[in-house]
Protein backbone atom coordinates (compact mmCIF):
# COMPACT_ATOMS: atom_id res chain seq x y z
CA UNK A 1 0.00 0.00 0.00
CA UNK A 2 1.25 3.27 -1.28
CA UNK A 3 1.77 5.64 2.13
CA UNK A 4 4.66 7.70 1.70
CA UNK A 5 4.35 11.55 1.92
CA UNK A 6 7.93 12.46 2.28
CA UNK A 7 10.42 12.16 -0.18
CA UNK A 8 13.74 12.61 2.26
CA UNK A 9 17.23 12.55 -0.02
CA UNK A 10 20.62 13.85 0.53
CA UNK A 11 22.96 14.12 -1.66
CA UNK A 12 26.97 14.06 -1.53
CA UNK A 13 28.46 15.82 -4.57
CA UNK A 14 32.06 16.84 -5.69
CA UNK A 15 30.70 20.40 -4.72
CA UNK A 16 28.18 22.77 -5.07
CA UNK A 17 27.98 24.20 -8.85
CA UNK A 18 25.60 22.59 -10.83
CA UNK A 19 26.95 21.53 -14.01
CA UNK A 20 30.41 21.69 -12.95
CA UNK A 21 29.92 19.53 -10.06
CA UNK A 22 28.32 15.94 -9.89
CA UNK A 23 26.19 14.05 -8.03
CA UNK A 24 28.47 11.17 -5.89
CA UNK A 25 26.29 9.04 -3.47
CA UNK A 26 22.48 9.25 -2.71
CA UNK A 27 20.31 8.31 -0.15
CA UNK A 28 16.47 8.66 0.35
CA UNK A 29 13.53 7.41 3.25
CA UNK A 30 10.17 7.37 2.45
CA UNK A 31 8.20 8.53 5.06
CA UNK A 32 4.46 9.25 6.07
CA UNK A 33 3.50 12.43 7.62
CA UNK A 34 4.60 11.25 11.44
CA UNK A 35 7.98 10.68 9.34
CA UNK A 36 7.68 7.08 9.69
CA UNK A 37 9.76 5.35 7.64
CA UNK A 38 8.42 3.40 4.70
CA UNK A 39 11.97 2.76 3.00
CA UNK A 40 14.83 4.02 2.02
CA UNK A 41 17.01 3.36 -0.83
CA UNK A 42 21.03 4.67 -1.27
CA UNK A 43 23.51 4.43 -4.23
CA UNK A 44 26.78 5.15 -5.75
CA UNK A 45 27.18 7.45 -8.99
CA UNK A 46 30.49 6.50 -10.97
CA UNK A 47 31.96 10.04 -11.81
CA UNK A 48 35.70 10.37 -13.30
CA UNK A 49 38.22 10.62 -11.02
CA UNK A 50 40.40 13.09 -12.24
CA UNK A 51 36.77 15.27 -11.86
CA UNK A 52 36.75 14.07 -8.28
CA UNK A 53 40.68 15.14 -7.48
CA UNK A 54 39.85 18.52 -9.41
CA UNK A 55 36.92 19.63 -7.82
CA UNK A 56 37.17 17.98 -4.11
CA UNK A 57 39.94 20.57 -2.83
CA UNK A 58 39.47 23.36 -0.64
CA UNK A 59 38.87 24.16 3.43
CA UNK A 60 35.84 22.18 3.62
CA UNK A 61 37.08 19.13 2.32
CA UNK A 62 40.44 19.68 3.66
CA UNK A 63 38.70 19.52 7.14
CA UNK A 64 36.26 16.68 5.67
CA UNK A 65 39.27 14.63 4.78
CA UNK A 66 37.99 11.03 5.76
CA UNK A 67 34.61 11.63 4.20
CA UNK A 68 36.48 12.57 1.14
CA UNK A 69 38.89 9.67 1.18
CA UNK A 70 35.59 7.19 1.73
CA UNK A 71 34.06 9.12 -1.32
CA UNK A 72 36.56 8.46 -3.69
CA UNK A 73 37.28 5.19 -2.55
CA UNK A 74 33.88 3.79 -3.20
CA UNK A 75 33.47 5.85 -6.83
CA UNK A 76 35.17 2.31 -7.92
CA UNK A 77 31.84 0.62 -6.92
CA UNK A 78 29.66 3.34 -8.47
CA UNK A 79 26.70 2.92 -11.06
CA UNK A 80 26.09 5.50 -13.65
CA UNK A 81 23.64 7.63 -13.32
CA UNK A 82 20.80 6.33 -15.53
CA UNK A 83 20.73 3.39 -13.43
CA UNK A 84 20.17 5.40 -10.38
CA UNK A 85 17.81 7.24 -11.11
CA UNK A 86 15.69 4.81 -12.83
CA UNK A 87 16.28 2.97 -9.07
CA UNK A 88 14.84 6.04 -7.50
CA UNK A 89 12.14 6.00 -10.05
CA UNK A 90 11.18 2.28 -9.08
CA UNK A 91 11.42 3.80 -5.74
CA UNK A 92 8.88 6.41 -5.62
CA UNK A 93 6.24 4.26 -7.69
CA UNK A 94 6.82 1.71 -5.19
CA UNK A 95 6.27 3.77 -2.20
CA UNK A 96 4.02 7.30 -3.19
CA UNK A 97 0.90 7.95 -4.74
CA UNK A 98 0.12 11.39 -5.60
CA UNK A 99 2.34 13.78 -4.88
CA UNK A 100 5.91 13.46 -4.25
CA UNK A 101 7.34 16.17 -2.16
CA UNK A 102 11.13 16.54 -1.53
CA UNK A 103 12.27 16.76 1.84
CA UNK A 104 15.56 17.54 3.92
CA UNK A 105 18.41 20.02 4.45
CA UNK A 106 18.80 23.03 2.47
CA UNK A 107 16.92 20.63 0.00
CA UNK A 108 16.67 23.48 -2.91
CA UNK A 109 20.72 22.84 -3.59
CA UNK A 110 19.94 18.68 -3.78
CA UNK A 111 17.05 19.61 -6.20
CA UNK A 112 19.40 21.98 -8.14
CA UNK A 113 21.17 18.60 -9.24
CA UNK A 114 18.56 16.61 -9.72
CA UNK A 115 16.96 18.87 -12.28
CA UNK A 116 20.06 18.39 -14.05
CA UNK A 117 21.52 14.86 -13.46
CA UNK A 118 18.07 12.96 -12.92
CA UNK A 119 15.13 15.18 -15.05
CA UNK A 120 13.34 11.95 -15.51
CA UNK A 121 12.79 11.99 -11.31
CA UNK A 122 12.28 15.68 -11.54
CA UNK A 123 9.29 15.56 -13.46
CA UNK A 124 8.11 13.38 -10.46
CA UNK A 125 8.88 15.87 -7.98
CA UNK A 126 5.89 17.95 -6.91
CA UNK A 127 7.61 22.50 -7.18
CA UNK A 128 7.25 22.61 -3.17
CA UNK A 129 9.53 21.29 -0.65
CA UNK A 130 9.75 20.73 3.11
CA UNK A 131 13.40 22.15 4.15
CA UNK A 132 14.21 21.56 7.47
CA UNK A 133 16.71 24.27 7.16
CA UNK A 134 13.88 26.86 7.12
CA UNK A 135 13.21 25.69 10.50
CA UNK A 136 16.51 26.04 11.56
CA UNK A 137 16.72 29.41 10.88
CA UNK A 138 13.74 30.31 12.77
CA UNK A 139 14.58 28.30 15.92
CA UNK A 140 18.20 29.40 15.88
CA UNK A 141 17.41 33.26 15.21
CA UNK A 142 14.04 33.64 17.14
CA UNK A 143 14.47 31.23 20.10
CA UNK A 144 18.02 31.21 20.11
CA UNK A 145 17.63 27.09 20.24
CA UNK A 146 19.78 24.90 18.33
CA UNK A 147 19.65 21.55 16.91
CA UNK A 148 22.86 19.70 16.89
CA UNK A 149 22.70 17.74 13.93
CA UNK A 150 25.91 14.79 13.18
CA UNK A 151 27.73 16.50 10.25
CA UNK A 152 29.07 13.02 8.48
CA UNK A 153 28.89 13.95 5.22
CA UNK A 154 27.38 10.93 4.09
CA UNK A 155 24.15 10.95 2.67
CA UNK A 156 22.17 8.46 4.43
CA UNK A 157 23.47 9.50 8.25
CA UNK A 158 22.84 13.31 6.92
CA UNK A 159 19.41 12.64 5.67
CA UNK A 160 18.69 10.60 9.10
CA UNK A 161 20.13 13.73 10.88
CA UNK A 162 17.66 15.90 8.95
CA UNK A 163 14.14 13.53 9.93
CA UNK A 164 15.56 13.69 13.63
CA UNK A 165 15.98 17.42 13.71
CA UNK A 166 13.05 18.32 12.09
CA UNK A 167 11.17 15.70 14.72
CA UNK A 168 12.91 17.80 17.28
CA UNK A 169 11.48 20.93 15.80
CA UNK A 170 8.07 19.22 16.09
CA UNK A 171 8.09 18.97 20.23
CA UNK A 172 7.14 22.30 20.55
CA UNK A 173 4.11 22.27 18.58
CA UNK A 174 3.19 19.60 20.37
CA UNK A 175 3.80 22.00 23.87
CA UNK A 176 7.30 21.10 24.32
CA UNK A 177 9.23 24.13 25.86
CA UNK A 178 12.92 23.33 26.95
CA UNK A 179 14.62 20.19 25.09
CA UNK A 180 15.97 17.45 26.67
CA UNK A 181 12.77 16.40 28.32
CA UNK A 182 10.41 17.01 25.48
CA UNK A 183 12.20 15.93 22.51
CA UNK A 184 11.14 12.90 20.79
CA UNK A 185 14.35 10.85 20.83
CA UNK A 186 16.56 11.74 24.19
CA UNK A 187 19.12 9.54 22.91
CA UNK A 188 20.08 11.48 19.77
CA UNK A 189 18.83 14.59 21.61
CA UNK A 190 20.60 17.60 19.56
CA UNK A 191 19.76 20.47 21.93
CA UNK A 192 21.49 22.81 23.87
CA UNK A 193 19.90 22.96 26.77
């Protein structure tokens, strides 16, 4: 039965310039509305190295340098990118009926490449989006509250980090106040408080 509301993907790329930069590893959950998870689905996109060693330099992946390392070492294992999209197209006829709404982290830059890399699961994509990062803003610069979210770099922990803070963000319409004792998961808990 076809449940799935969310459409939850993170994407790892060589950087952040659409067209120059590609698309390396993906990773998606279906979820309903209470962001239970439905499914999830990950891959690896075979890009050329020398476009990896070119365009992975700089501070941030300098001071990402194991993430980096893991990236390029699995870019042996990698697909092409037909065959993942067309996977992620499987995906969300498997999982959604209706709509199909991207969700996640500063979610407009993911959707940048997939408009360009995967138009096939564009077209499936319904124009609005649910980006946590909106809510991060608000909390952070009108409540002066912060989410600590895991910064691996790798697409399926990040997008898992993104469902958890948003169900943080959730407590307090739901008449949590402080943190800690209201937030839905104390064990991943990414308050300050």
């Amino acid at each position: 039965m076809k449940k799935a509301k969310l459409l939850w993907m993170d994407l790892e790329m060589t950087g952040l310039v659409p067209g120059e930069d590609r698309i390396l590893e993906m990773a998606c959950i279906a979820t309903d509305w209470k962001l239970n998870e439905l499914g999830q689905c990950t891959g690896v996109v075979r890009v050329p190295e020398k476009l990896m060693r070119e365009r992975m330099t700089g501070d941030f992946w300098e001071k990402n340098s194991e993430t980096c390392e893991a990236l390029i070492n699995q870019n042996e294992f990698g697909r092409k990118g037909a065959e993942i999209e067309q996977e992620l197209l499987d995906f969300v006829e498997k999982h959604f009926k209706g709509e199909v709404i991207l969700a996640g982290n500063s979610i407009h830059q993911d959707r940048k490449f997939i408009d360009l890399e995967w138009p096939k699961l564009a077209e499936k994509l319904h124009y609005r989006m649910l980006d946590v990062s909106a809510w991060k803003v608000y909390f952070e610069g009108a409540r002066k509250q912060k989410f600590t979210k895991r910064e691996a770099h790798r697409a399926l922990d990040d997008i898992r980090g993104s469902i958890e803070e948003l169900s943080w963000y959730l407590t307090f319409l739901k008449g949590g106040q402080k943190g800690c004792e209201n937030c839905v998961n104390e064990k991943n808990c990414g308050c300050k408080k």
